[in-house]
Protein backbone atom coordinates (compact mmCIF):
# COMPACT_ATOMS: atom_id res chain seq x y z
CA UNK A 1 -3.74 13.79 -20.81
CA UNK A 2 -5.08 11.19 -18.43
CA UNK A 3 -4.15 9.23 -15.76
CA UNK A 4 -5.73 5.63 -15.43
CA UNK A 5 -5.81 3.34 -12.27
CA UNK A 6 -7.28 -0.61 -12.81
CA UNK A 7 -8.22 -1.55 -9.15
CA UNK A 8 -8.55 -5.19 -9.09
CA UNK A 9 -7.81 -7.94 -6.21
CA UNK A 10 -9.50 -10.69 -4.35
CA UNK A 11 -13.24 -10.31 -3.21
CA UNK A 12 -13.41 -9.15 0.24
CA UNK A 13 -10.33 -7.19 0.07
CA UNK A 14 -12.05 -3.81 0.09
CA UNK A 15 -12.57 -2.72 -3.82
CA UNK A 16 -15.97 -1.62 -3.32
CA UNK A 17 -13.88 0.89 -0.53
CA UNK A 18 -11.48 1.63 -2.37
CA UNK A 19 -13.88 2.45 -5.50
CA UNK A 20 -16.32 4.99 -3.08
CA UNK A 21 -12.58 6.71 -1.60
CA UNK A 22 -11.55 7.64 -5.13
CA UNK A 23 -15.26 8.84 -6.24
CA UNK A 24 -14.20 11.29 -3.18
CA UNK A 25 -10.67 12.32 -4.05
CA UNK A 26 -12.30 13.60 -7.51
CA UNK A 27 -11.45 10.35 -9.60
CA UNK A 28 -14.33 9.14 -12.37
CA UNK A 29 -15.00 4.96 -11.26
CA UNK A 30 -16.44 3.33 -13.97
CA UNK A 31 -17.31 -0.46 -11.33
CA UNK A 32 -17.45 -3.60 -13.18
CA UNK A 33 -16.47 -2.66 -16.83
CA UNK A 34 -16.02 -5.50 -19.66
CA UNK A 35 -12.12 -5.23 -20.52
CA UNK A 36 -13.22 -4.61 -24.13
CA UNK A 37 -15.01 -1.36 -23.53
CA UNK A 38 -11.77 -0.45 -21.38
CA UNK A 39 -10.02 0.88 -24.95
CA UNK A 40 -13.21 3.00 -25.80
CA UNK A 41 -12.97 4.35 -22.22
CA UNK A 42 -9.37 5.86 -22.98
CA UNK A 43 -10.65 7.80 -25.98
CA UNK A 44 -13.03 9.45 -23.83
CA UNK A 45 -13.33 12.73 -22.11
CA UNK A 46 -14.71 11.82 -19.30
CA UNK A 47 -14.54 14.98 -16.64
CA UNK A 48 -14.46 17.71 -19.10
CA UNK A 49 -10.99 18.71 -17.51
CA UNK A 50 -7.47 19.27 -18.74
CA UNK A 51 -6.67 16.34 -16.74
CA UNK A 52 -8.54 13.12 -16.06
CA UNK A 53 -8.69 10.77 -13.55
CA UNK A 54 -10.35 7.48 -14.17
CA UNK A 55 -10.92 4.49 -11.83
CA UNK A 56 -11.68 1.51 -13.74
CA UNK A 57 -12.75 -0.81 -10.81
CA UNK A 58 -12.35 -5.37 -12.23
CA UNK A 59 -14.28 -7.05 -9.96
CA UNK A 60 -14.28 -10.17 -11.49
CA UNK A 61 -11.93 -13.44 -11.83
CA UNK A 62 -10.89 -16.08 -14.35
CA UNK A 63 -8.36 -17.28 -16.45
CA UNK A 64 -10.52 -15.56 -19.69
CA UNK A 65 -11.46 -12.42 -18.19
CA UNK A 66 -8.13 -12.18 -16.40
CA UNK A 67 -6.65 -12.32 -19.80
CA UNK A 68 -8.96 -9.59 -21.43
CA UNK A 69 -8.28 -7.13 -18.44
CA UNK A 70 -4.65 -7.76 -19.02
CA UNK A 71 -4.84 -6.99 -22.66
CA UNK A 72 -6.65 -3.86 -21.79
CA UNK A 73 -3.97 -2.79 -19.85
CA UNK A 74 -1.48 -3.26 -22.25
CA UNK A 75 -3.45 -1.28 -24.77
CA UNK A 76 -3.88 1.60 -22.15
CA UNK A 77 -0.23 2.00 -21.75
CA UNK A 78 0.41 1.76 -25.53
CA UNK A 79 -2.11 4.37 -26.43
CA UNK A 80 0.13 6.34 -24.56
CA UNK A 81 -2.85 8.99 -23.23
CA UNK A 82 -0.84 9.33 -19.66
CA UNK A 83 -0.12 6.83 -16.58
CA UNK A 84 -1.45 3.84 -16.13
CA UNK A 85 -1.41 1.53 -13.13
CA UNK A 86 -2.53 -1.16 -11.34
CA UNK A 87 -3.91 -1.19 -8.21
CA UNK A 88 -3.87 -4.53 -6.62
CA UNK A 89 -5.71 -5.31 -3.41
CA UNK A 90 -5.12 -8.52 -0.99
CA UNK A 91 -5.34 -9.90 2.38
CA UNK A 92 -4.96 -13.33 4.23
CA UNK A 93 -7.48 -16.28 3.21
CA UNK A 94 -8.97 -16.92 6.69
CA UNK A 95 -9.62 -13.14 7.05
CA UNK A 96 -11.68 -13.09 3.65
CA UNK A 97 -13.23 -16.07 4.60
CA UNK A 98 -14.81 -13.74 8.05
CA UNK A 99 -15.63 -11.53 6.21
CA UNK A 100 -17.74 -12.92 3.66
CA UNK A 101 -19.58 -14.91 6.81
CA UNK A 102 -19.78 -11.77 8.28
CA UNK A 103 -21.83 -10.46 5.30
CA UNK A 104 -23.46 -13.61 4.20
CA UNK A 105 -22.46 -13.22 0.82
CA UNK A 106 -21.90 -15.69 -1.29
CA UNK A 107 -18.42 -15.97 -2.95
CA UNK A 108 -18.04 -14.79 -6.57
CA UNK A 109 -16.31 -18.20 -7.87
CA UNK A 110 -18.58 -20.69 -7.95
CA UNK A 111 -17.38 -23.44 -5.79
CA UNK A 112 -17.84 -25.41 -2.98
CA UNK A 113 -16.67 -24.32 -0.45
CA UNK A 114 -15.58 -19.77 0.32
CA UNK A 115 -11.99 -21.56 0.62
CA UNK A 116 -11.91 -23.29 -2.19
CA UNK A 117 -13.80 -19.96 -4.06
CA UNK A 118 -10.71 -18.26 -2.64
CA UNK A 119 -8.27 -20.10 -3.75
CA UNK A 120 -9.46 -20.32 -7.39
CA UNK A 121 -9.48 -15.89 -7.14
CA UNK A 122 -6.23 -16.11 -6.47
CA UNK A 123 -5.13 -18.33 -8.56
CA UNK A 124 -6.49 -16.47 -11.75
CA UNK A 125 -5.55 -12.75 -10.45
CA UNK A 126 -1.97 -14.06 -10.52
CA UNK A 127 -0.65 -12.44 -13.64
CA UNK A 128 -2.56 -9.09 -12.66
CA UNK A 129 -0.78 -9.19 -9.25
CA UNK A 130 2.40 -9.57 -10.85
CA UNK A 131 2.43 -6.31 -12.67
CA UNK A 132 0.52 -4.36 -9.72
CA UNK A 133 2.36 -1.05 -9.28
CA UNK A 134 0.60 -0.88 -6.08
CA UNK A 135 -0.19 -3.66 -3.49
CA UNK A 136 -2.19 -3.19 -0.66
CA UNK A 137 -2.64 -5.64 2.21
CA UNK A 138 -5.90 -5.13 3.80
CA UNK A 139 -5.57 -8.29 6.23
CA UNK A 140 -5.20 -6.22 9.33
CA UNK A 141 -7.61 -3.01 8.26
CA UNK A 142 -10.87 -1.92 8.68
CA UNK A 143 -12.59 0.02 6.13
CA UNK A 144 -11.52 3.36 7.90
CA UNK A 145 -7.80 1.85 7.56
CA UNK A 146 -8.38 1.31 4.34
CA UNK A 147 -9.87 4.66 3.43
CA UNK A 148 -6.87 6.69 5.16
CA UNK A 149 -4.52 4.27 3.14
CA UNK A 150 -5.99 5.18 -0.28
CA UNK A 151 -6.33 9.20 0.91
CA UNK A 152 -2.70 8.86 1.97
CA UNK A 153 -1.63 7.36 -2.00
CA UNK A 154 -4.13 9.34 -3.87
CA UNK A 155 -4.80 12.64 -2.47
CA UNK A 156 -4.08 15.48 -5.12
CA UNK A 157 -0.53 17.47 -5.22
CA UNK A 158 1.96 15.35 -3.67
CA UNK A 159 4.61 17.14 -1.58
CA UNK A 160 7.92 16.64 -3.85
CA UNK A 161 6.07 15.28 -6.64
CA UNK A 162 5.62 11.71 -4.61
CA UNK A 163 3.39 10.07 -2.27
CA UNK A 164 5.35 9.16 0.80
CA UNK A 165 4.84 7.02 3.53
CA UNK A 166 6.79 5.44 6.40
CA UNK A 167 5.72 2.18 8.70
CA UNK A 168 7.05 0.60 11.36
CA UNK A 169 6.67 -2.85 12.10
CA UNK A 170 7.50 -6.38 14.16
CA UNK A 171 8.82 -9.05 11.84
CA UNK A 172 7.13 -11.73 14.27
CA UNK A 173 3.98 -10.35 12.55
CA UNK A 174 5.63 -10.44 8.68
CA UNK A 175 6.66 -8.27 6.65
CA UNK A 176 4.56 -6.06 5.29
CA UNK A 177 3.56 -6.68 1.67
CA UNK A 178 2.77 -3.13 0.35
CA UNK A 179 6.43 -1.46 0.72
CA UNK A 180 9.06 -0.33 -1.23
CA UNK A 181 12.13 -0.26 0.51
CA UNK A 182 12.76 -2.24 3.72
CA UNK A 183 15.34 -1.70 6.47
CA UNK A 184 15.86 -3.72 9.86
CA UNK A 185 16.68 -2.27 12.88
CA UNK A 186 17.23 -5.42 15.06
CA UNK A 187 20.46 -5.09 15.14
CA UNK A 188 20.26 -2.44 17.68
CA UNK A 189 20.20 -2.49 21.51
CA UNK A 190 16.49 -3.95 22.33
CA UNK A 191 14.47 -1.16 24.67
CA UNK A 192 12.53 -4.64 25.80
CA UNK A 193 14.80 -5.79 28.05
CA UNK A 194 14.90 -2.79 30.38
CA UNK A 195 12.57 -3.39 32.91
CA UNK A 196 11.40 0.56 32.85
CA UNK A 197 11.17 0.47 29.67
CA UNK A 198 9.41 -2.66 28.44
CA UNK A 199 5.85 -1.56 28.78
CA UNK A 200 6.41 1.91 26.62
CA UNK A 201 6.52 2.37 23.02
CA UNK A 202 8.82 4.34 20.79
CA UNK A 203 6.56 7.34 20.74
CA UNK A 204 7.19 7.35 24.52
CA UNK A 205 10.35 9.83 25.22
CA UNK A 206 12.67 7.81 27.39
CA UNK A 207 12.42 4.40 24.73
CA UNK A 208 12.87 7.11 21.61
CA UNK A 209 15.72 8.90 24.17
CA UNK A 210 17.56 5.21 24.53
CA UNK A 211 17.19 3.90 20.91
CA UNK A 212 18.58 7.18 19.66
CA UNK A 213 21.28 7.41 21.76
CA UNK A 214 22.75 4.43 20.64
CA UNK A 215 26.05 4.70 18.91
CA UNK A 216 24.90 2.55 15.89
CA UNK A 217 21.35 4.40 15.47
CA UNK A 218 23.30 7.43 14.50
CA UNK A 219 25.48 5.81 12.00
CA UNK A 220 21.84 4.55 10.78
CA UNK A 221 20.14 7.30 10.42
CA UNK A 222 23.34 9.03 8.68
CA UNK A 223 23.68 6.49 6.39
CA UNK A 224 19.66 6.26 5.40
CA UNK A 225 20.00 10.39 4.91
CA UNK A 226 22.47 9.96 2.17
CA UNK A 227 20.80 7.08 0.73
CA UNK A 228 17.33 9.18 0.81
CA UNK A 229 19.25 12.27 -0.86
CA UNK A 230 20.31 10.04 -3.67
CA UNK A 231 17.06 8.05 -4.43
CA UNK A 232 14.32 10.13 -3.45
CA UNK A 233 15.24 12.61 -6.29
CA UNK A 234 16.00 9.62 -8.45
CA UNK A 235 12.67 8.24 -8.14
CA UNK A 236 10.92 11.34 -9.21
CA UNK A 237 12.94 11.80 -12.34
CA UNK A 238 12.39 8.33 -13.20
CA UNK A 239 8.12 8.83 -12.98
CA UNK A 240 7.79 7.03 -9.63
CA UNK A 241 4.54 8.74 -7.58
CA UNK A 242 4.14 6.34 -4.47
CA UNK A 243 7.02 5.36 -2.02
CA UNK A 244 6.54 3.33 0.82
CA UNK A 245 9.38 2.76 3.23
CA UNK A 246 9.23 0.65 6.12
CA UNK A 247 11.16 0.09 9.22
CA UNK A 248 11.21 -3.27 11.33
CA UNK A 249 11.93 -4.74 14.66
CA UNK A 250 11.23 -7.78 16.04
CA UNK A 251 7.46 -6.76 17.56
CA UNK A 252 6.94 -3.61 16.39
CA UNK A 253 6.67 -1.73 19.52
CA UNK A 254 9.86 -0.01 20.18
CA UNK A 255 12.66 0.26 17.84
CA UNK A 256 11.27 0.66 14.28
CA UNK A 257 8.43 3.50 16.13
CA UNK A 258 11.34 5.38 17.38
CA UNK A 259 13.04 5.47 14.19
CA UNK A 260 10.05 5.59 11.35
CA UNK A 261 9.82 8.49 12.90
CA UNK A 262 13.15 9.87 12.74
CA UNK A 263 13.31 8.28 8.88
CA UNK A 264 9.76 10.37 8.15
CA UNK A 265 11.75 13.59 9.37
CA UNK A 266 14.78 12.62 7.18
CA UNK A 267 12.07 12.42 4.39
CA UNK A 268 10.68 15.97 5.05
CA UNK A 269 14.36 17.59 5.09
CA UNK A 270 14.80 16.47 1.58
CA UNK A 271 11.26 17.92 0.65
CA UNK A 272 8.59 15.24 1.39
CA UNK A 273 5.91 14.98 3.93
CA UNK A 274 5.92 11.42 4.16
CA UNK A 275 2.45 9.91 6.46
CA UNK A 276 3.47 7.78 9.64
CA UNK A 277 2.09 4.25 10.67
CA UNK A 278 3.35 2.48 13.42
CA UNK A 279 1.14 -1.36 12.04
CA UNK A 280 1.92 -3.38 15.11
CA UNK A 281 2.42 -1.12 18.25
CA UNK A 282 -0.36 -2.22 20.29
CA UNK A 283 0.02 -5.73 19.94
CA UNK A 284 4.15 -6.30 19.32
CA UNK A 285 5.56 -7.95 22.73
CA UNK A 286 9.65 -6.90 22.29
């Protein structure tokens, strides 16, 4: 048996990263491979092991090769040889645009202008987004981000049988586009307007002390402990290995810390170990 991950995504988004992370974790990258030699690639034995893992890194765009790679993929999943998915990888136009000034590259697409270059990526990679079983936004990561990220999906033995994570967030930054499930805790008392209070964070004691004393939070966090007893085990019956869950207030500093970390323990009591990250903490304002 095998198990097969296409990373693909916009240039700039971090595939060359995400390529040298998995050469690390033990995974075989094959960078830049035609979608027709993808087929020969699954009959291969490519690590000598009972199991392989095999990167197969597309770091190109268009409506022809876009439609190759998705054949490929299709192929992969028929020849039935073990998992197959799709890593996607994004982030926001006028961050790509930074970084390829930043690097002095030019961009891939040949166009006019990096914008225009971008836009035409995205355009093409629209059908392989679609049927990404794994999108990550890179827009507010550095390579180091990125790198924990991928360790965090990809590292060997999941706890549980699934890769868990938990992130807190402000929803006056957006939502984030790489999660699962979704809850909002607005609803609940707001630590920001008490005064002592304002300038700490949910990781602080006396904000997590106030936000969990709260009648409501309770009857949150008891209701989100039978939901996670019925799904979590649901998901790994049903062949699901990544979970992301994330929690949001309105800037990302108080509420959703105090509880992605109570909904990471809630994950652990069922039999998970679930990584933490709290996106907006240093720059959410309530």
């Amino acid at each position: 048996m095998a198990e097969f991950l296409v990373v693909t995504g916009l240039s700039g988004a971090g595939r060359s990263t995400a390529a040298a992370t998995l050469e690390d974790l033990g995974w075989v990258v094959i960078d830049n491979l035609p979608p027709s030699l993808i087929p020969q690639v699954s009959e291969m034995n490519l690590t000598g092991g009972e199991t392989e893992k095999v990167a197969l890194v597309s770091g190109r765009s268009g409506a022809a090769y876009v439609g190759e790679l998705t054949s490929a993929i299709d192929h992969l999943r028929k020849a039935g040889r073990g998992p197959v998915r799709v890593l996607y990888l994004d982030a926001a136009d006028d961050v790509l645009v930074r970084r390829f000034e930043g690097t002095r590259r030019r961009h891939p697409v040949d166009a006019d202008t990096v914008t225009k270059g971008i836009d035409l990526e995205r355009e093409s990679l629209a059908a392989i987004k679609a049927q990404a079983d794994i999108r990550i936004d890179t827009t507010e990561m550095n390579v180091h981000q990125l790198r924990d990220r991928l360790v965090d999906l990809f590292e060997p033995d999941p706890v549980g049988g699934m890769r868990t994570s938990v992130v807190s967030f402000g929803y006056q930054h957006g939502i984030p586009l790489d999660v699962d499930l979704v809850f909002d805790c607005r609803f609940l008392p707001n630590p920001h307007w008490v005064d002592e209070l304002r300038p700490l964070t949910g990781l602080d004691p006396a904000v997590r002390d106030y936000v969990l004393a709260q009648p409501d939070t309770k009857e949150f966090l008891a209701r989100l402990d039978d939901l996670f007893g019925l799904v979590l085990p649901g998901y790994v019956k049903e062949g699901k290995t990544y979970l992301s869950v994330a929690v949001g207030c309105t800037g990302g500093r108080h509420r959703s810390v105090a509880l992605a970390e109570e909904v990471a323990r809630s994950m652990e009591a069922h039999g998970f170990r679930p990584v933490v990250n709290h996106r907006d903490i240093a720059r959410g304002n309530r």
